[in-house]
Protein backbone atom coordinates (compact mmCIF):
# COMPACT_ATOMS: atom_id res chain seq x y z
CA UNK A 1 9.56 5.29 26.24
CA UNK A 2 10.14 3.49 22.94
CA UNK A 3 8.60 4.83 19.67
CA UNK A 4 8.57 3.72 16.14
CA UNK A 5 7.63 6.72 13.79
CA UNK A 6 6.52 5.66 10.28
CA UNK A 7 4.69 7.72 8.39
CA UNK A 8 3.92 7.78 4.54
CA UNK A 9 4.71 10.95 2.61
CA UNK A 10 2.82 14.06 2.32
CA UNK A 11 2.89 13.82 -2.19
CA UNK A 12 4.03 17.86 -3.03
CA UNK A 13 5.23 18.66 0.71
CA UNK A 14 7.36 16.24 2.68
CA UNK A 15 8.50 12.65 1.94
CA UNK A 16 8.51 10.28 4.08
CA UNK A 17 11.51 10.42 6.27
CA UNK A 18 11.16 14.40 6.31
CA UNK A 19 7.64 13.85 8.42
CA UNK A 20 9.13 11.19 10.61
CA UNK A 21 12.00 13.22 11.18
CA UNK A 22 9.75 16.38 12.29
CA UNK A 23 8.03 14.15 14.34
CA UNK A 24 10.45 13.24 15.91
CA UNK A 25 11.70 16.58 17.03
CA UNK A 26 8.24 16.97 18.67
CA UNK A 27 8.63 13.74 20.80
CA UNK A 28 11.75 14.17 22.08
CA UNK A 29 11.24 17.82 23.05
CA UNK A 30 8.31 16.38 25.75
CA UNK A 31 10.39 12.56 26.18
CA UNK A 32 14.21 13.73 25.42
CA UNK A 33 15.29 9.92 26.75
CA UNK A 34 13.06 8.50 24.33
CA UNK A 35 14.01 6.12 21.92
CA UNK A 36 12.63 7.15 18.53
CA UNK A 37 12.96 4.85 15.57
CA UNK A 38 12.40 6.55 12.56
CA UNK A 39 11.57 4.09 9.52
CA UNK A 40 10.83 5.12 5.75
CA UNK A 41 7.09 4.50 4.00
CA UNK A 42 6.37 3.94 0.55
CA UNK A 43 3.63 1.81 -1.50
CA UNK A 44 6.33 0.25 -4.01
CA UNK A 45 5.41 3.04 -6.64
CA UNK A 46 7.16 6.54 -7.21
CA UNK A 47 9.40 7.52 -4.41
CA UNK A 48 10.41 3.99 -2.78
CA UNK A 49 13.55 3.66 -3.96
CA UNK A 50 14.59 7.16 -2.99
CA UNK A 51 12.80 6.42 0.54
CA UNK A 52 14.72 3.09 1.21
CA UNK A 53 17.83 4.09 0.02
CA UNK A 54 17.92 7.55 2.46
CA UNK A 55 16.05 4.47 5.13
CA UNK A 56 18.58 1.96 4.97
CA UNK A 57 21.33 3.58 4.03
CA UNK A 58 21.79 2.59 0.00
CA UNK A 59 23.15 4.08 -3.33
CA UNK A 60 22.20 5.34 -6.01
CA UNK A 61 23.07 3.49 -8.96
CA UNK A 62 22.60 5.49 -12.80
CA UNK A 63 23.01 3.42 -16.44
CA UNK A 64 22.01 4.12 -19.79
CA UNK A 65 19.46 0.78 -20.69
CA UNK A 66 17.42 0.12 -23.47
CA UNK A 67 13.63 2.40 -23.28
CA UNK A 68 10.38 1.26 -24.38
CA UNK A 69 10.65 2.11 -27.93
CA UNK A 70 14.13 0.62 -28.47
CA UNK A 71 16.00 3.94 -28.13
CA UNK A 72 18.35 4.90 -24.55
CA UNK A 73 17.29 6.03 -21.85
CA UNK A 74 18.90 6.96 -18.37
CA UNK A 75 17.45 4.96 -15.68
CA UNK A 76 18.01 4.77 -11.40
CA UNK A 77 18.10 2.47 -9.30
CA UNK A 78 18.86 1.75 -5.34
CA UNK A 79 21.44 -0.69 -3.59
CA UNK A 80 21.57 -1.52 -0.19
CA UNK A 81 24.88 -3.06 -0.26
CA UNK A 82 24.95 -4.52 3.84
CA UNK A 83 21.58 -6.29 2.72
CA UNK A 84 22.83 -7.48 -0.86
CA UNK A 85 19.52 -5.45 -2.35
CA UNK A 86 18.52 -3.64 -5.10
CA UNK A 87 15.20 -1.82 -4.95
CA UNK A 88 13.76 -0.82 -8.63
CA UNK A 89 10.92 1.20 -10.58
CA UNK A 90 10.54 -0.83 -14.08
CA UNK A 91 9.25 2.47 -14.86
CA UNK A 92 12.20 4.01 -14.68
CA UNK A 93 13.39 1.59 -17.99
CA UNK A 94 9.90 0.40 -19.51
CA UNK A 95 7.43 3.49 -17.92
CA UNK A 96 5.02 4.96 -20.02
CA UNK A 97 5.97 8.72 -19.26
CA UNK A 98 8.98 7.09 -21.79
CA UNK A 99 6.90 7.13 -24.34
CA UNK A 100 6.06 10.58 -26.33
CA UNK A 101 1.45 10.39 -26.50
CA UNK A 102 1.86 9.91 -29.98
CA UNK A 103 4.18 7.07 -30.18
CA UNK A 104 2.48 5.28 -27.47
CA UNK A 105 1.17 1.59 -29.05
CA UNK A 106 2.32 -1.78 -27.05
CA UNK A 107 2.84 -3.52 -30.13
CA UNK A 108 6.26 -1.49 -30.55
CA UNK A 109 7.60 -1.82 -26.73
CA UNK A 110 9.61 -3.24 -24.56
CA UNK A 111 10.62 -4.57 -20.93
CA UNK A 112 14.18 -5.00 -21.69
CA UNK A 113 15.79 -2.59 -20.12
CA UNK A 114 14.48 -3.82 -16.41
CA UNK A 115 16.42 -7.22 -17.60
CA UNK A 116 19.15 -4.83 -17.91
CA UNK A 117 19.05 -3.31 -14.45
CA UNK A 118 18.81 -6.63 -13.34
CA UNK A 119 21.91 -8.08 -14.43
CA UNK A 120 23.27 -4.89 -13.27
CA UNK A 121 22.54 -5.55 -10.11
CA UNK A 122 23.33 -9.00 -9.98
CA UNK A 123 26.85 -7.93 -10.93
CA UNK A 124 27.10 -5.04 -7.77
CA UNK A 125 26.64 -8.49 -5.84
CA UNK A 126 22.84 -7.93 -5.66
CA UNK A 127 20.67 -11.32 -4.63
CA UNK A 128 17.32 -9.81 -3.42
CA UNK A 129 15.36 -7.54 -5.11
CA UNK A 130 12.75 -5.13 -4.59
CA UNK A 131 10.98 -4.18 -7.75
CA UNK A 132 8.04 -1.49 -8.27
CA UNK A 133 6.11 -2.53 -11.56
CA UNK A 134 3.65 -0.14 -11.48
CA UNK A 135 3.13 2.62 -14.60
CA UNK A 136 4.51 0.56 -17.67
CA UNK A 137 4.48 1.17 -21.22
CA UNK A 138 4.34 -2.19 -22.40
CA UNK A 139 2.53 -5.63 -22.82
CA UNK A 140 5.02 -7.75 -23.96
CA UNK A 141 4.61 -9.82 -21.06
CA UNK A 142 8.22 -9.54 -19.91
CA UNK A 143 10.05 -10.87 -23.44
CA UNK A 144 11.88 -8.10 -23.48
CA UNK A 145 13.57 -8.54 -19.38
CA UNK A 146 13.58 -12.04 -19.90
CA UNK A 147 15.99 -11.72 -23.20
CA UNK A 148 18.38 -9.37 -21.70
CA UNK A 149 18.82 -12.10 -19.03
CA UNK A 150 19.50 -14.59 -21.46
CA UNK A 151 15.87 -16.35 -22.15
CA UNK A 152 15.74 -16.69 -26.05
CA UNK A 153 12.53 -17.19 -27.39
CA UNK A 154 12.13 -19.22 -31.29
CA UNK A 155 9.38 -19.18 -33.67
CA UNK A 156 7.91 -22.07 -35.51
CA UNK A 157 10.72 -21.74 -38.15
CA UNK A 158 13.24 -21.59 -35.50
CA UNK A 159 14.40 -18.08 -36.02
CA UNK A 160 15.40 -16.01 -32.85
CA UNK A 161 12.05 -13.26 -32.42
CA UNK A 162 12.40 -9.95 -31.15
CA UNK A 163 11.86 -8.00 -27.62
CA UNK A 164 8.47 -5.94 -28.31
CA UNK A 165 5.13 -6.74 -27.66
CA UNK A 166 4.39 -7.55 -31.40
CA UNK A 167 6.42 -10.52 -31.22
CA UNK A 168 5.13 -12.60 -28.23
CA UNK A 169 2.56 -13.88 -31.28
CA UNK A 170 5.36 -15.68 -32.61
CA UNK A 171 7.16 -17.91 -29.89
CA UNK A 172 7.53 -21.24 -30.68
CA UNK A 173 9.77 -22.15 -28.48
CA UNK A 174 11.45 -21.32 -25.17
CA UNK A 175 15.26 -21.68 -24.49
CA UNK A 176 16.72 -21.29 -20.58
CA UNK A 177 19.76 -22.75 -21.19
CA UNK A 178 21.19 -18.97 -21.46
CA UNK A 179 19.97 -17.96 -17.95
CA UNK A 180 22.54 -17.28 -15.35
CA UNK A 181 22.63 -20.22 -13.12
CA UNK A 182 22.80 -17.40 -10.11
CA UNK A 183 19.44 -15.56 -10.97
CA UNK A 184 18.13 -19.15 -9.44
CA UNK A 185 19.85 -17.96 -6.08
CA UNK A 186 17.92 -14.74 -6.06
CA UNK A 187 14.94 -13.59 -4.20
CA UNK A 188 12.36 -11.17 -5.83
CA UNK A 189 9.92 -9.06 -4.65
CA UNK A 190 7.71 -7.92 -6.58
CA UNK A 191 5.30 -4.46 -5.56
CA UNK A 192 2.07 -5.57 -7.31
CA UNK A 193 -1.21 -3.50 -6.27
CA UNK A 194 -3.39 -5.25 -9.16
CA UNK A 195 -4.82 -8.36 -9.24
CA UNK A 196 -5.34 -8.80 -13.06
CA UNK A 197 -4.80 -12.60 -14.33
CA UNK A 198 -2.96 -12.54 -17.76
CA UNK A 199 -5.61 -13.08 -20.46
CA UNK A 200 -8.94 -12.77 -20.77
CA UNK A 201 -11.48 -9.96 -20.26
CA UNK A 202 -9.69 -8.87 -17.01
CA UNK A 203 -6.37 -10.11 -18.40
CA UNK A 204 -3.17 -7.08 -19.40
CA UNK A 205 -4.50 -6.31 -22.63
CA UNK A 206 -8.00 -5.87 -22.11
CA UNK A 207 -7.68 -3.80 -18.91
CA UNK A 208 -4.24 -1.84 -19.25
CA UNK A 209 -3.60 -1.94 -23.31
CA UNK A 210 -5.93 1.21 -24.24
CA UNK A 211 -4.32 3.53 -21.60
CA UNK A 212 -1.03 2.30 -23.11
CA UNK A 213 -2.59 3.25 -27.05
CA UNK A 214 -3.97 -0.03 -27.99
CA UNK A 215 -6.90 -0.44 -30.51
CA UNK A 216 -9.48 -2.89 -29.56
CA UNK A 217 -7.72 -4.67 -32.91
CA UNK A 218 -4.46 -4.16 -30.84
CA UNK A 219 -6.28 -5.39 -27.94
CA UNK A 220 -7.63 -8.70 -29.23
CA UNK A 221 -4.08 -9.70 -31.06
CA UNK A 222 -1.83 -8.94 -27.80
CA UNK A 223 -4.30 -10.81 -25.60
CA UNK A 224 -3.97 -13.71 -28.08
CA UNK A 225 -0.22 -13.37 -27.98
CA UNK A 226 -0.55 -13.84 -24.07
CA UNK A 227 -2.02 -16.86 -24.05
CA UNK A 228 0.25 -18.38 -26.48
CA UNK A 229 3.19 -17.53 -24.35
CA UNK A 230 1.08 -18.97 -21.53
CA UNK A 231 1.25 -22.14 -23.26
CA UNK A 232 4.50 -21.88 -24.80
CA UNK A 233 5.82 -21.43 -21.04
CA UNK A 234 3.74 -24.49 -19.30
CA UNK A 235 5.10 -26.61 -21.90
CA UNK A 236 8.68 -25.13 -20.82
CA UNK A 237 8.29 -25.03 -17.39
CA UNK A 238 5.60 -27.56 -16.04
CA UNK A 239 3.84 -24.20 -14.21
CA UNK A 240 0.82 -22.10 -15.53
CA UNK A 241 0.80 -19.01 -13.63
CA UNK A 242 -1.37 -17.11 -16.02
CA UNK A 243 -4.18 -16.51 -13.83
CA UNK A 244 -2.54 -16.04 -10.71
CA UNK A 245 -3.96 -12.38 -9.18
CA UNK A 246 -1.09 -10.39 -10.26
CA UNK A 247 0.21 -12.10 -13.99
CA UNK A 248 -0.80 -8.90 -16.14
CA UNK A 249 0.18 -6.27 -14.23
CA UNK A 250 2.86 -4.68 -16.51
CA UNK A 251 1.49 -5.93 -19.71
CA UNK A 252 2.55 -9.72 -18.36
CA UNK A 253 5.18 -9.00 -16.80
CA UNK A 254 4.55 -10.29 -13.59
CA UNK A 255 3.51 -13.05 -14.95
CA UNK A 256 7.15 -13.67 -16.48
CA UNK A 257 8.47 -12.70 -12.88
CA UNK A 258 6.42 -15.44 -11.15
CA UNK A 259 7.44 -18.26 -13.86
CA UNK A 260 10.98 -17.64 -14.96
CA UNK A 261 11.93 -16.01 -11.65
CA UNK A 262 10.61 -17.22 -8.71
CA UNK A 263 9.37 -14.54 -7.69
CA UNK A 264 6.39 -13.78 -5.24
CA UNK A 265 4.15 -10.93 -6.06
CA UNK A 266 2.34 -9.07 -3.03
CA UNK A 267 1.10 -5.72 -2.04
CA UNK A 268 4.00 -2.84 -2.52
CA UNK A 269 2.94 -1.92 1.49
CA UNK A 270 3.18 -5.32 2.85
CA UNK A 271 7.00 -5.65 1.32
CA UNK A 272 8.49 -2.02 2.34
CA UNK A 273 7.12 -2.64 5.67
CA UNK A 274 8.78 -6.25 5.68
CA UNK A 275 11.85 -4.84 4.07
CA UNK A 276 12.52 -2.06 6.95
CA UNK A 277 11.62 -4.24 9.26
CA UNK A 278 8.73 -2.12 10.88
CA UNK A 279 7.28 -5.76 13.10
CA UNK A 280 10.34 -5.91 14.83
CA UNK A 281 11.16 -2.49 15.64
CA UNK A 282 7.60 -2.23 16.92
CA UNK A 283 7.52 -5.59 19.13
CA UNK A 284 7.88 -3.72 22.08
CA UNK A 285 7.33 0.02 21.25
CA UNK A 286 5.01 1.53 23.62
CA UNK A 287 3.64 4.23 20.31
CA UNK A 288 3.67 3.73 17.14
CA UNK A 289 3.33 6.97 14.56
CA UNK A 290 2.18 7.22 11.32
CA UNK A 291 -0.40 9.13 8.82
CA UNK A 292 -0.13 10.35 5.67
CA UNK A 293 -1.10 13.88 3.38
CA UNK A 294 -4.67 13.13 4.03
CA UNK A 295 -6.16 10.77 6.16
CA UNK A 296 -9.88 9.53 4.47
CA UNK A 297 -12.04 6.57 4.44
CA UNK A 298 -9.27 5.34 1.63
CA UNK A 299 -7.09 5.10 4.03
CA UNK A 300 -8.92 2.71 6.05
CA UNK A 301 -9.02 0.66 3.06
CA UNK A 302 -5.96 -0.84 3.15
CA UNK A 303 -3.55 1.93 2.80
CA UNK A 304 0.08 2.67 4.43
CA UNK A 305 -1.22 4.03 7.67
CA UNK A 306 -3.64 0.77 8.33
CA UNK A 307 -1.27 -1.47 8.04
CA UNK A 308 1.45 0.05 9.38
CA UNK A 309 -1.20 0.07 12.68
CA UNK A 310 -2.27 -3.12 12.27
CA UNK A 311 1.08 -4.51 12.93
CA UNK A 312 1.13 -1.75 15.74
CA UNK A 313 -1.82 -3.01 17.43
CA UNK A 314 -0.38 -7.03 16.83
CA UNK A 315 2.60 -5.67 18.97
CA UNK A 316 0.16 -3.74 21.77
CA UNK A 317 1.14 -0.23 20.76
CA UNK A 318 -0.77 2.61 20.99
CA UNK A 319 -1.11 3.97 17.57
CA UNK A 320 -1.57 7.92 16.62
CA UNK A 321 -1.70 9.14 13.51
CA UNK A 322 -0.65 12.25 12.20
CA UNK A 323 -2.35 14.07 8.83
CA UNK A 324 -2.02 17.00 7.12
CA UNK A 325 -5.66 16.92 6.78
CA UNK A 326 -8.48 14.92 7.47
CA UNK A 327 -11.65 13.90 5.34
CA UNK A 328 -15.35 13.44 6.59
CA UNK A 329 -15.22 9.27 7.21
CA UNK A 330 -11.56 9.81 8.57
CA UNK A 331 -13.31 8.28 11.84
CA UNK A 332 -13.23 4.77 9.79
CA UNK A 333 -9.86 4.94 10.31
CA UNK A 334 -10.34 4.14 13.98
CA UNK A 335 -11.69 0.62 13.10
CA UNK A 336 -8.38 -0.20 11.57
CA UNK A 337 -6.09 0.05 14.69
CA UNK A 338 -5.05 4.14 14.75
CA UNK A 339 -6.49 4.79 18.16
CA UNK A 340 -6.53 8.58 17.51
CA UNK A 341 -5.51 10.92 14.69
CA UNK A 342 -4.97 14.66 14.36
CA UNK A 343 -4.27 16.63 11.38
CA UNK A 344 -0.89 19.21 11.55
CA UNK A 345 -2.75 22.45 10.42
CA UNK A 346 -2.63 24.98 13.34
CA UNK A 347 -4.37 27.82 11.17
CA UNK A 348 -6.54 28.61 8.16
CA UNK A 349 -3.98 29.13 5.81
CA UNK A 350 -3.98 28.24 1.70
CA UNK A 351 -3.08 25.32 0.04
CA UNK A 352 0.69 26.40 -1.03
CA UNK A 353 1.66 27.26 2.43
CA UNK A 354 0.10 24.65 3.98
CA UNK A 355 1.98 22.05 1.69
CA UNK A 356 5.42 24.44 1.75
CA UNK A 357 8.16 22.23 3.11
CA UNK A 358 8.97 24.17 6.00
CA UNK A 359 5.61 25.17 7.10
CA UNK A 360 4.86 21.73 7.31
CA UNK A 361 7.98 20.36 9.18
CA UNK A 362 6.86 23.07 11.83
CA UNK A 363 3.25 22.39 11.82
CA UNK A 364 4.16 18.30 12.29
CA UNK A 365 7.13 18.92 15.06
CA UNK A 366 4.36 21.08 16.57
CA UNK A 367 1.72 19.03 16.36
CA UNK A 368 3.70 15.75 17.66
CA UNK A 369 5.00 18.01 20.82
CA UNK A 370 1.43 18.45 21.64
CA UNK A 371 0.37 14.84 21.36
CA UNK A 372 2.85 13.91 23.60
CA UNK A 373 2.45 16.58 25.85
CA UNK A 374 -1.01 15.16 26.73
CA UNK A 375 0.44 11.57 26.55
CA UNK A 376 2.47 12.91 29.35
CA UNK A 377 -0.28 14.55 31.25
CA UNK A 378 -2.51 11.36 31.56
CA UNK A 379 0.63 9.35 32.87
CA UNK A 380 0.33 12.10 35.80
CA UNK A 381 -3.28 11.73 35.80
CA UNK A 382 -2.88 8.42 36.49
């Protein structure tokens, strides 16, 4: 028997290779000759480089970069050096935990230090990239990266401007001649759950700018800004990406990533799965497992678990999922490809031991022993 075991992580319990692992345990004490693949799960937000480093066997990588407000700050990132890959959180650089409440105002931030972590990279021999953008502090739709990788941006008088948000007002002029010629031989990836265009009354500013401190003032002068760059960077480039589904996530900067990078921007999901490979390991698994903390009718909306069983079912897998608990409408899940799911629990028990790391390991080893105990007892049946 062949299994592929991916499940997402159970937030304040067990991350994701901890449940696979327990899992595990349970399917090999009923199949002990099975081949069980274990594969890491993560969204693209907190927690994926940490699960696709311990997944694919990568570093950690620490450097002091530039924060939001100007000032250092430590920040992490992941290499997978057999696969030439870097896998990133611009939060860590550019997030807005950075920022203190009272300081927060995206006039006076920054995406520079992600530029930073790029070029980092790019020097450990780095040519694909992975890159969370979720949770940022900024809307200076990507000025700041784009500088630290040697864009320079001009205003009307022909003065160099600076790397906040309050200066994307004032470009003039764009200048690529400073790029690295081999950030054109790169591949980015770019984990982007929103589908925001740039400007407009869905754009960056409008949507993300309050929760980031701006005024509706602030609002109106850094959505103005955006669409000047927009220009600005269709007369440079020849491309107007500004209301591609995706451009303001990150206060612009995915829109920066698509025009001055290359790079394609896509559910964080759809690109873990790609990057460990979960379609091939499953082409010719006979089960595939995976769940998350709680299985809902959320979850059949396009979370981890669905499509880690849609390409399951694609492959002709059975599919099980395993849960620490389950809501009402779980049953929707069903719809989506996880032929059956069962949550760990064993007992009524509170909240912290339910969710303590070791209780749960047991209950999940426990739980998968069982599920494959009866997979085991219908093969005899039949």
């Amino acid at each position: 028997m062949k299994v592929v075991v991916a499940i997402d992580s159970f937030k304040g319990s067990l991350t994701s290779l901890e449940a696979g692992y327990a899992a595990k345990q349970g399917i090999l004490a009923v199949y002990p000759d099975a081949q069980v693949q274990v594969l890491p799960v993560a969204d693209g937000g907190e927690g994926t480089v940490e699960a696709l480093i311990c997944g694919l066997g990568g570093d950690t990588v620490e450097l002091t970069v530039t924060g939001p407000l100007g000032t250092a700050v430590q920040a992490k990132y992941g290499v997978i050096p057999a696969r030439r890959l870097a896998v990133m959180e611009m939060a860590q650089s550019s997030g807005l935990t950075l920022v203190p409440e009272e300081k927060r105002n995206p006039l006076h931030t920054t995406t520079f230090g992600l530029g930073e972590m790029i070029q980092d990279a790019v020097g450990r021999g780095c040519r694909e990239f992975i890159i969370g953008i979720g949770g940022s502090a900024t809307n200076d739709a990507g000025i700041g990266m784009l500088q630290a990788l040697g864009v320079r941006f001009y205003d009307a008088a022909g003065k160099s401007i600076g790397i906040y948000g309050r200066d994307v007002e004032q470009i003039a002029k764009v200048d690529l001649s400073g790029m690295p010629e081999v950030l054109s031989k790169c591949v980015f990836h770019i984990a982007c759950d929103v589908n925001n265009p740039l400007c407009g009354p869905q754009g960056a500013s409008a949507v993300f700018g309050p929760q980031k401190g701006a005024t509706p003032e602030i609002v109106a002068r850094l959505d103005a800004a955006l669409s000047n760059f927009a220009r600005c960077t269709q007369q440079t480039l020849g491309e107007d990406y500004s209301r591609l589904p995706g451009a303001g996530a990150a206060g612009g900067l995915g829109f920066a990533l698509r025009s001055y990078l290359g790079a394609q921007l896509r559910p964080g999901i759809e690109i873990v799965l790609d990057a460990v490979e979960l379609a091939r390991y499953a082409q010719d698994a006979d089960v595939v497992v995976t769940g998350e903390g709680r299985m809902d009718f959320q979850t059949a909306m396009g979370k981890a678990p669905c499509g880690i069983a849609a390409i399951g079912k694609r492959c002709g897998a059975l599919v099980i999922g395993l849960c620490g608990s389950a809501g009402e409408e779980a049953e929707a899940c069903n719809a989506q490809g996880i032929d059956a799911f069962f949550p760990i629990l064993r007992a009524p028990q509170t909240l912290e031991s339910a969710m303590d790391p070791a209780h749960a390991k047991q209950n999940m080893e426990k739980t998968a022993r069982q599920v494959f105990s009866l997979l085991a007892a219908c093969k005899r049946i039949r």
